[in-house]
N, C-alpha and C. Protein backbone atom coordinates (compact mmCIF):
# COMPACT_ATOMS: atom_id res chain seq x y z
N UNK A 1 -120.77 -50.73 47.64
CA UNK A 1 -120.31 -49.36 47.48
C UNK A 1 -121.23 -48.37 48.18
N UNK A 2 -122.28 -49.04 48.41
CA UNK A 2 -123.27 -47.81 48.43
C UNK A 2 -124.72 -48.42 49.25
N UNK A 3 -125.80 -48.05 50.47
CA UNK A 3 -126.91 -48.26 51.14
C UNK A 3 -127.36 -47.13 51.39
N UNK A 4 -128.73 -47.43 50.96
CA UNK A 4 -129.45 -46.35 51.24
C UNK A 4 -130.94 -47.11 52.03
N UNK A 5 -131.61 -46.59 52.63
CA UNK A 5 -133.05 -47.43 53.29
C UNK A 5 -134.36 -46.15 52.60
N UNK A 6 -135.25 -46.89 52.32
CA UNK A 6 -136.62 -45.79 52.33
C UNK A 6 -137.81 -46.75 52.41
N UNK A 7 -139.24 -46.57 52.09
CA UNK A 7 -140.45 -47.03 51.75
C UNK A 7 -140.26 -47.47 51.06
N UNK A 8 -139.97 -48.08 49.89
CA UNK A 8 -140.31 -48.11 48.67
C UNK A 8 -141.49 -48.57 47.64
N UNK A 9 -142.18 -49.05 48.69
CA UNK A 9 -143.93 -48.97 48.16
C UNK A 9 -144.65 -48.84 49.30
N UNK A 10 -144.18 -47.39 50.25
CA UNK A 10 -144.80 -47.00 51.17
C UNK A 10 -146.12 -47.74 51.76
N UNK A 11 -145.65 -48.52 52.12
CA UNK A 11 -146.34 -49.60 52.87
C UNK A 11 -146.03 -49.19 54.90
N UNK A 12 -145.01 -48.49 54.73
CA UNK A 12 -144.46 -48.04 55.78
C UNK A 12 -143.27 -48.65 56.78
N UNK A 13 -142.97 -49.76 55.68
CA UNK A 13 -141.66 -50.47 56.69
C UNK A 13 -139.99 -50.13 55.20
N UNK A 14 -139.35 -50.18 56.54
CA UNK A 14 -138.06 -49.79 55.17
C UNK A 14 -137.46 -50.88 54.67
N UNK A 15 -137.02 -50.40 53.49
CA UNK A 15 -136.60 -51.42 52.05
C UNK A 15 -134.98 -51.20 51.75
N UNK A 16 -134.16 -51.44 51.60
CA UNK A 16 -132.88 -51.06 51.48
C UNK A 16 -132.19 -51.30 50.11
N UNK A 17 -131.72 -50.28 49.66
CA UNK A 17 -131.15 -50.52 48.02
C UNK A 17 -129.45 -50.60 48.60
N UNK A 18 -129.08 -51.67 47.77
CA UNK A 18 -127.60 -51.89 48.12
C UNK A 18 -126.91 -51.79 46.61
N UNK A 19 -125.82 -50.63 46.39
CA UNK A 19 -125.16 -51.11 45.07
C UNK A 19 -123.43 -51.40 45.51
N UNK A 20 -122.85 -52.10 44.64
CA UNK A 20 -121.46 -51.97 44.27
C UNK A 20 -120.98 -51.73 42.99
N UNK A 21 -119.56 -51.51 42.83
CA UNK A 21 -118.89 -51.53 41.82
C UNK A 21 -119.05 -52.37 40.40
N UNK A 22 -119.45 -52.45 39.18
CA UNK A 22 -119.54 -52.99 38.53
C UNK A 22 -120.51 -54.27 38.93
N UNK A 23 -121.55 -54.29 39.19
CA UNK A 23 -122.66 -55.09 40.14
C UNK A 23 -123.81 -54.46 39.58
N UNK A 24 -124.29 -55.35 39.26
CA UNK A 24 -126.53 -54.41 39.43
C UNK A 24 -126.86 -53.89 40.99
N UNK A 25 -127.61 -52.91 41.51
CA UNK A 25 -127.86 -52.53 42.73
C UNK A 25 -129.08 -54.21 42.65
N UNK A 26 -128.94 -54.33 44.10
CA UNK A 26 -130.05 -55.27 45.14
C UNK A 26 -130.37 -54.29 45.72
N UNK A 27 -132.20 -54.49 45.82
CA UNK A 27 -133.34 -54.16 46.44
C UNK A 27 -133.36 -55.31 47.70
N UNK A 28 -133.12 -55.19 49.00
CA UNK A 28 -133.72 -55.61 49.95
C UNK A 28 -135.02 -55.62 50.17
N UNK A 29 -136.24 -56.05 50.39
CA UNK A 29 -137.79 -55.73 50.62
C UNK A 29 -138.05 -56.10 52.11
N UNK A 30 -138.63 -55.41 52.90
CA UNK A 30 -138.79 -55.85 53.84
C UNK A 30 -140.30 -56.14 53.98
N UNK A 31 -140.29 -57.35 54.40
CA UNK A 31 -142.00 -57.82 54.11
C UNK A 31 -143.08 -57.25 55.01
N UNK A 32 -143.14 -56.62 56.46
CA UNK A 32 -143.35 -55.94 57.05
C UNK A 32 -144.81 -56.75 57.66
N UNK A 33 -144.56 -57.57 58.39
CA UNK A 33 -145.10 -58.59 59.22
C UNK A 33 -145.78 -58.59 60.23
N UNK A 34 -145.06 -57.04 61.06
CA UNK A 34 -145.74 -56.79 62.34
C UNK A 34 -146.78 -56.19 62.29
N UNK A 35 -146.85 -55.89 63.62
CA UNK A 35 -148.21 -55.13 64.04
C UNK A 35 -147.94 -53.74 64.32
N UNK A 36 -146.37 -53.08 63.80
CA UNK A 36 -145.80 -51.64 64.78
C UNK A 36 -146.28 -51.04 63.78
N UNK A 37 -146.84 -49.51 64.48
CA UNK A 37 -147.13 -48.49 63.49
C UNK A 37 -146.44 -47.37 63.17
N UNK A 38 -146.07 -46.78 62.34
CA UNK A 38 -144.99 -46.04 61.52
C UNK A 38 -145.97 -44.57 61.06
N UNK A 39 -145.02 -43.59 60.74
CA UNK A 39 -145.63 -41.93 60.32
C UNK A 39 -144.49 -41.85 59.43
N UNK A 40 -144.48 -41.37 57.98
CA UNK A 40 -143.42 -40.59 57.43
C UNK A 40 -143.73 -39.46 57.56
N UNK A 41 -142.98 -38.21 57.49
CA UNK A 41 -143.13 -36.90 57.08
C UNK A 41 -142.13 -36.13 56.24
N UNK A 42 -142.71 -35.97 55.18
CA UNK A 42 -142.28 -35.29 53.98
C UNK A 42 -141.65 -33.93 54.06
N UNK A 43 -140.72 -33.12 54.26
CA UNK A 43 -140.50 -31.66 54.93
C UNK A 43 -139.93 -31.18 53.50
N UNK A 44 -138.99 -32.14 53.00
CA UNK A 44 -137.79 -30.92 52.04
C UNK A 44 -137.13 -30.11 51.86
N UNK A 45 -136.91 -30.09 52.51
CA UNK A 45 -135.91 -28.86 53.15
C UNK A 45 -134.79 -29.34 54.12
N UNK A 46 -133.58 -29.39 53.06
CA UNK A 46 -132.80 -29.75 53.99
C UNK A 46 -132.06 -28.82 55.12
N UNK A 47 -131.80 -29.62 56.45
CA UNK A 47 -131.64 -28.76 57.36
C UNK A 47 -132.75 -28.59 58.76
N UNK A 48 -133.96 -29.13 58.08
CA UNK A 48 -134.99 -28.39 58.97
C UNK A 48 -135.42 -30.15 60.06
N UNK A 49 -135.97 -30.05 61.27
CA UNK A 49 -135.64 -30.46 62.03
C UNK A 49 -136.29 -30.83 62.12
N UNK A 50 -137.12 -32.74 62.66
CA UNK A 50 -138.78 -32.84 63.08
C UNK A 50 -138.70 -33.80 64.07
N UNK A 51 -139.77 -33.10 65.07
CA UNK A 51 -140.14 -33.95 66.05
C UNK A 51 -140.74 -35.33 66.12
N UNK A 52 -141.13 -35.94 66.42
CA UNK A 52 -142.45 -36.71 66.67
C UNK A 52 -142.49 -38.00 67.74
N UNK A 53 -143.52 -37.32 68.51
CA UNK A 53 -143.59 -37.99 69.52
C UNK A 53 -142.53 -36.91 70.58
N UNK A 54 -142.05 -37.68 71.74
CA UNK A 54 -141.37 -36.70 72.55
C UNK A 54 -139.52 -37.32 72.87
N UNK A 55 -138.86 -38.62 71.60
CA UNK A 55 -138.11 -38.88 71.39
C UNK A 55 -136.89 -39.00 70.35
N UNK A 56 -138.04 -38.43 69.51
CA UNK A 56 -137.09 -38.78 67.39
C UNK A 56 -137.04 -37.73 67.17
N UNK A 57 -135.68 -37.36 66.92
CA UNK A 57 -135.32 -35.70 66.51
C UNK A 57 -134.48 -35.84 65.31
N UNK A 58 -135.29 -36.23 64.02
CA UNK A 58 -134.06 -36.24 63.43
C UNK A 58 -133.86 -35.02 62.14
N UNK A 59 -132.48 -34.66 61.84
CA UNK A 59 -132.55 -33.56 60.80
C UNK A 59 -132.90 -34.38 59.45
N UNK A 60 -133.62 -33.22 58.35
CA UNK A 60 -133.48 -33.98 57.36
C UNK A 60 -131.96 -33.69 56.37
N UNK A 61 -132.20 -34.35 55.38
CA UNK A 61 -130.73 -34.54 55.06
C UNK A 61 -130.67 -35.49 53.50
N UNK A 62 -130.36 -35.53 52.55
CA UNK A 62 -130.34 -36.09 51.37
C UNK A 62 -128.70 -36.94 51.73
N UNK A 63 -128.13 -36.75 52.59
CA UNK A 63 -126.99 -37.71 52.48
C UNK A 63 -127.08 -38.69 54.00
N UNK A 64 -127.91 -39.38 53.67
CA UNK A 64 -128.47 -40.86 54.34
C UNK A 64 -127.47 -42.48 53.62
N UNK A 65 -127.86 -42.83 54.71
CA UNK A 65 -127.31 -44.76 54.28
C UNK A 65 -125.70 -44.26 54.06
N UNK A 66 -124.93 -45.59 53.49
CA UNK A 66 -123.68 -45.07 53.64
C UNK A 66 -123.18 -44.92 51.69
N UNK A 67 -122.36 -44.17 51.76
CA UNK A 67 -122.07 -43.14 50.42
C UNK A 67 -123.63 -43.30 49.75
N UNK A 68 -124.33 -42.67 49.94
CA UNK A 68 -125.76 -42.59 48.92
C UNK A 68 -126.28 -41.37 50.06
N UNK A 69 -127.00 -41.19 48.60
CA UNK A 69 -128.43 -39.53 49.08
C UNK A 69 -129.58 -40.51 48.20
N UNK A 70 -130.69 -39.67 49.30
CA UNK A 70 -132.16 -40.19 48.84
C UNK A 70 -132.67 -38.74 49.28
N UNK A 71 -133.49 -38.77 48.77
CA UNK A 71 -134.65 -37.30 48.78
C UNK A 71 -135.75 -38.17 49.02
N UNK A 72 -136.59 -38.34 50.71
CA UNK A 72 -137.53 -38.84 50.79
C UNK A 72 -137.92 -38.86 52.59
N UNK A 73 -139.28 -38.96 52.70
CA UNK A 73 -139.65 -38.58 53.64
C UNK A 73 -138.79 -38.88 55.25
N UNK A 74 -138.84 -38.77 56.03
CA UNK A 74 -138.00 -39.32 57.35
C UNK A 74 -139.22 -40.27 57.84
N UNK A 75 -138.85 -41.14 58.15
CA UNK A 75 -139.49 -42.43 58.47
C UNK A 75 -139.24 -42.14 60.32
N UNK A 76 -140.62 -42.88 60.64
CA UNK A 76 -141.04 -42.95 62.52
C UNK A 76 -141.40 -44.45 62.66
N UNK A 77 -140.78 -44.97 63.19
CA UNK A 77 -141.81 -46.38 64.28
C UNK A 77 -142.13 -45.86 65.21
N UNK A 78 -143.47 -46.10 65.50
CA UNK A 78 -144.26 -45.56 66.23
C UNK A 78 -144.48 -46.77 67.47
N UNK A 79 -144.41 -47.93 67.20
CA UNK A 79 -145.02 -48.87 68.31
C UNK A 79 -146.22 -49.35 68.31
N UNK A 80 -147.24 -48.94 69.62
CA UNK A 80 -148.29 -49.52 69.17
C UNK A 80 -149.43 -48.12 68.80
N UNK A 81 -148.41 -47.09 69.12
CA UNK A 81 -149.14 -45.28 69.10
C UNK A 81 -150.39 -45.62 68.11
N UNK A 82 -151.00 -44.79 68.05
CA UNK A 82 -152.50 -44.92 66.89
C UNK A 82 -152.38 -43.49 66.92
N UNK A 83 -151.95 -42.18 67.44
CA UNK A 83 -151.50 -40.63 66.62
C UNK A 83 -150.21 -40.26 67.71
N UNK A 84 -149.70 -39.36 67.09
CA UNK A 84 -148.93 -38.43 67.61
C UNK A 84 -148.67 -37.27 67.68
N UNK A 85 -147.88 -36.56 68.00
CA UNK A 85 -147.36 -35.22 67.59
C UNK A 85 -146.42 -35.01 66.72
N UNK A 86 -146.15 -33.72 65.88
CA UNK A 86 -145.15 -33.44 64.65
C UNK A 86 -144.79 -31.90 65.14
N UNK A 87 -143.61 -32.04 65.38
CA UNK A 87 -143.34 -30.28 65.10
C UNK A 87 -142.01 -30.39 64.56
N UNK A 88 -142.44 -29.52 63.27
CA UNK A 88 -141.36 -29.18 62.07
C UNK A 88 -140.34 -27.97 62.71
N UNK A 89 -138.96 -27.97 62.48
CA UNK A 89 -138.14 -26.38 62.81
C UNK A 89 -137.62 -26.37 61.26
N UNK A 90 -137.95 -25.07 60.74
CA UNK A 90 -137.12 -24.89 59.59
C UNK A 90 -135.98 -24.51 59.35
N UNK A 91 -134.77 -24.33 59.23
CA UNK A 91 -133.72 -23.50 59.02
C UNK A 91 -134.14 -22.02 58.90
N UNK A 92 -134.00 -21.22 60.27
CA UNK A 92 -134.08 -20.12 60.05
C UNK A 92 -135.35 -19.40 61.33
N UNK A 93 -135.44 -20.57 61.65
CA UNK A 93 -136.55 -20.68 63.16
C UNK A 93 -137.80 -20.85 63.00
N UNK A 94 -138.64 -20.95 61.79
CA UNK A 94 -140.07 -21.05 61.13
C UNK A 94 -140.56 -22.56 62.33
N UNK A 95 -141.91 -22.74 62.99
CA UNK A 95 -142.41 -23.82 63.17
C UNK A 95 -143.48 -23.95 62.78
N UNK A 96 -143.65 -25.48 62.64
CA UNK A 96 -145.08 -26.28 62.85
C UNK A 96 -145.27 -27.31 63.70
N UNK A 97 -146.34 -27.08 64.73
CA UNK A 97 -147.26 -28.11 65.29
C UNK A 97 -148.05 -28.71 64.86
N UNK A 98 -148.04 -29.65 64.52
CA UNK A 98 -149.41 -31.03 64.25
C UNK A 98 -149.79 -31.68 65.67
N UNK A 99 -151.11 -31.33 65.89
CA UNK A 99 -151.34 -32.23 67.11
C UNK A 99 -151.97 -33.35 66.50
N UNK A 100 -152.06 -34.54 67.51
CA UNK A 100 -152.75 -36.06 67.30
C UNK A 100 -152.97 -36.64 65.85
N UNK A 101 -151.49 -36.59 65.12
CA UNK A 101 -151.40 -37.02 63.39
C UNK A 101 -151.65 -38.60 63.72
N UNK A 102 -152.70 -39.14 62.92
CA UNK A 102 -152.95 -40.16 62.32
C UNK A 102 -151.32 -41.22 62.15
N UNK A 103 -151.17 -42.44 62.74
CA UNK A 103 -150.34 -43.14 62.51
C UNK A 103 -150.12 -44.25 61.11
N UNK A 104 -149.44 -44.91 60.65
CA UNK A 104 -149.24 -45.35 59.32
C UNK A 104 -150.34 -44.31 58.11
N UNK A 105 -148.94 -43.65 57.80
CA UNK A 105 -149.46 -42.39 56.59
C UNK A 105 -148.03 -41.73 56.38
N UNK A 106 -148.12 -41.21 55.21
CA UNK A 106 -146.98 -40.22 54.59
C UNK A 106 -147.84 -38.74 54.71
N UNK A 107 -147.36 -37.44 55.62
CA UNK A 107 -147.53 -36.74 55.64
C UNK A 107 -146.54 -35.71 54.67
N UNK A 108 -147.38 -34.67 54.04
CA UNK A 108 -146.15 -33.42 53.52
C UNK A 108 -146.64 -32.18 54.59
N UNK A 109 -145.16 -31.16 55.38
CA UNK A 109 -145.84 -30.57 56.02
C UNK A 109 -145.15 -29.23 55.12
N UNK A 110 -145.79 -28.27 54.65
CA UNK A 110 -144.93 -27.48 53.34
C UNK A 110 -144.49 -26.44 54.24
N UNK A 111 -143.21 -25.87 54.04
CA UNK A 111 -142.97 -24.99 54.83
C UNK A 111 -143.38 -23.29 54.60
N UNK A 112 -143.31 -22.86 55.88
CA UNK A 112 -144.10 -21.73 55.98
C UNK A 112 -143.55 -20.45 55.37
């Protein structure tokens, strides 16, 4: 009925909750094996827009996975990056620049 993906013991690789109809939800875990490095960033605000790096643009949004909402950071694979860049757009034109953010970490960037 229902997928959603997040951290779920922010380890930094995604975990996927699956429910159906009259069913217990399944937790997928993803054991997270590699060597790729990952950034979350925490914004809250739905609507508002984040960079990182000079390819991942994604909005945030509580209606993620398919029929399900999660309230939780936007997840980055990074590769083999060791920092990057972050720039937040808020609804309404507000920014933030983060230069050279630290890779595998959950950032909150609070809006302005």
């Amino acid at each position: 009925r229902g997928a959603a993906a997040a951290a779920l013991n922010t380890h930094g690789c995604l975990d996927v909750v699956l429910t159906a109809l009259e069913a217990s939800p399944q937790v997928l875990r993803n054991p997270c094996t590699g060597p790729a490095h990952w950034l979350a960033v925490d914004v809250r605000t739905p609507g508002a827009r984040i960079r990182v790096g000079q390819s991942q643009w994604p909005f945030v949004s509580s209606a993620t996975g398919y029929s399900s909402s999660i309230v939780a950071p936007q997840h980055f694979g990074l590769d083999d990056e060791k920092s990057t860049d972050v720039e937040v757009i808020w609804p309404g034109g507000a920014t933030k620049l983060l230069k050279a953010v630290p890779v595998n970490r959950i950032i909150q960037v609070p809006r302005p």
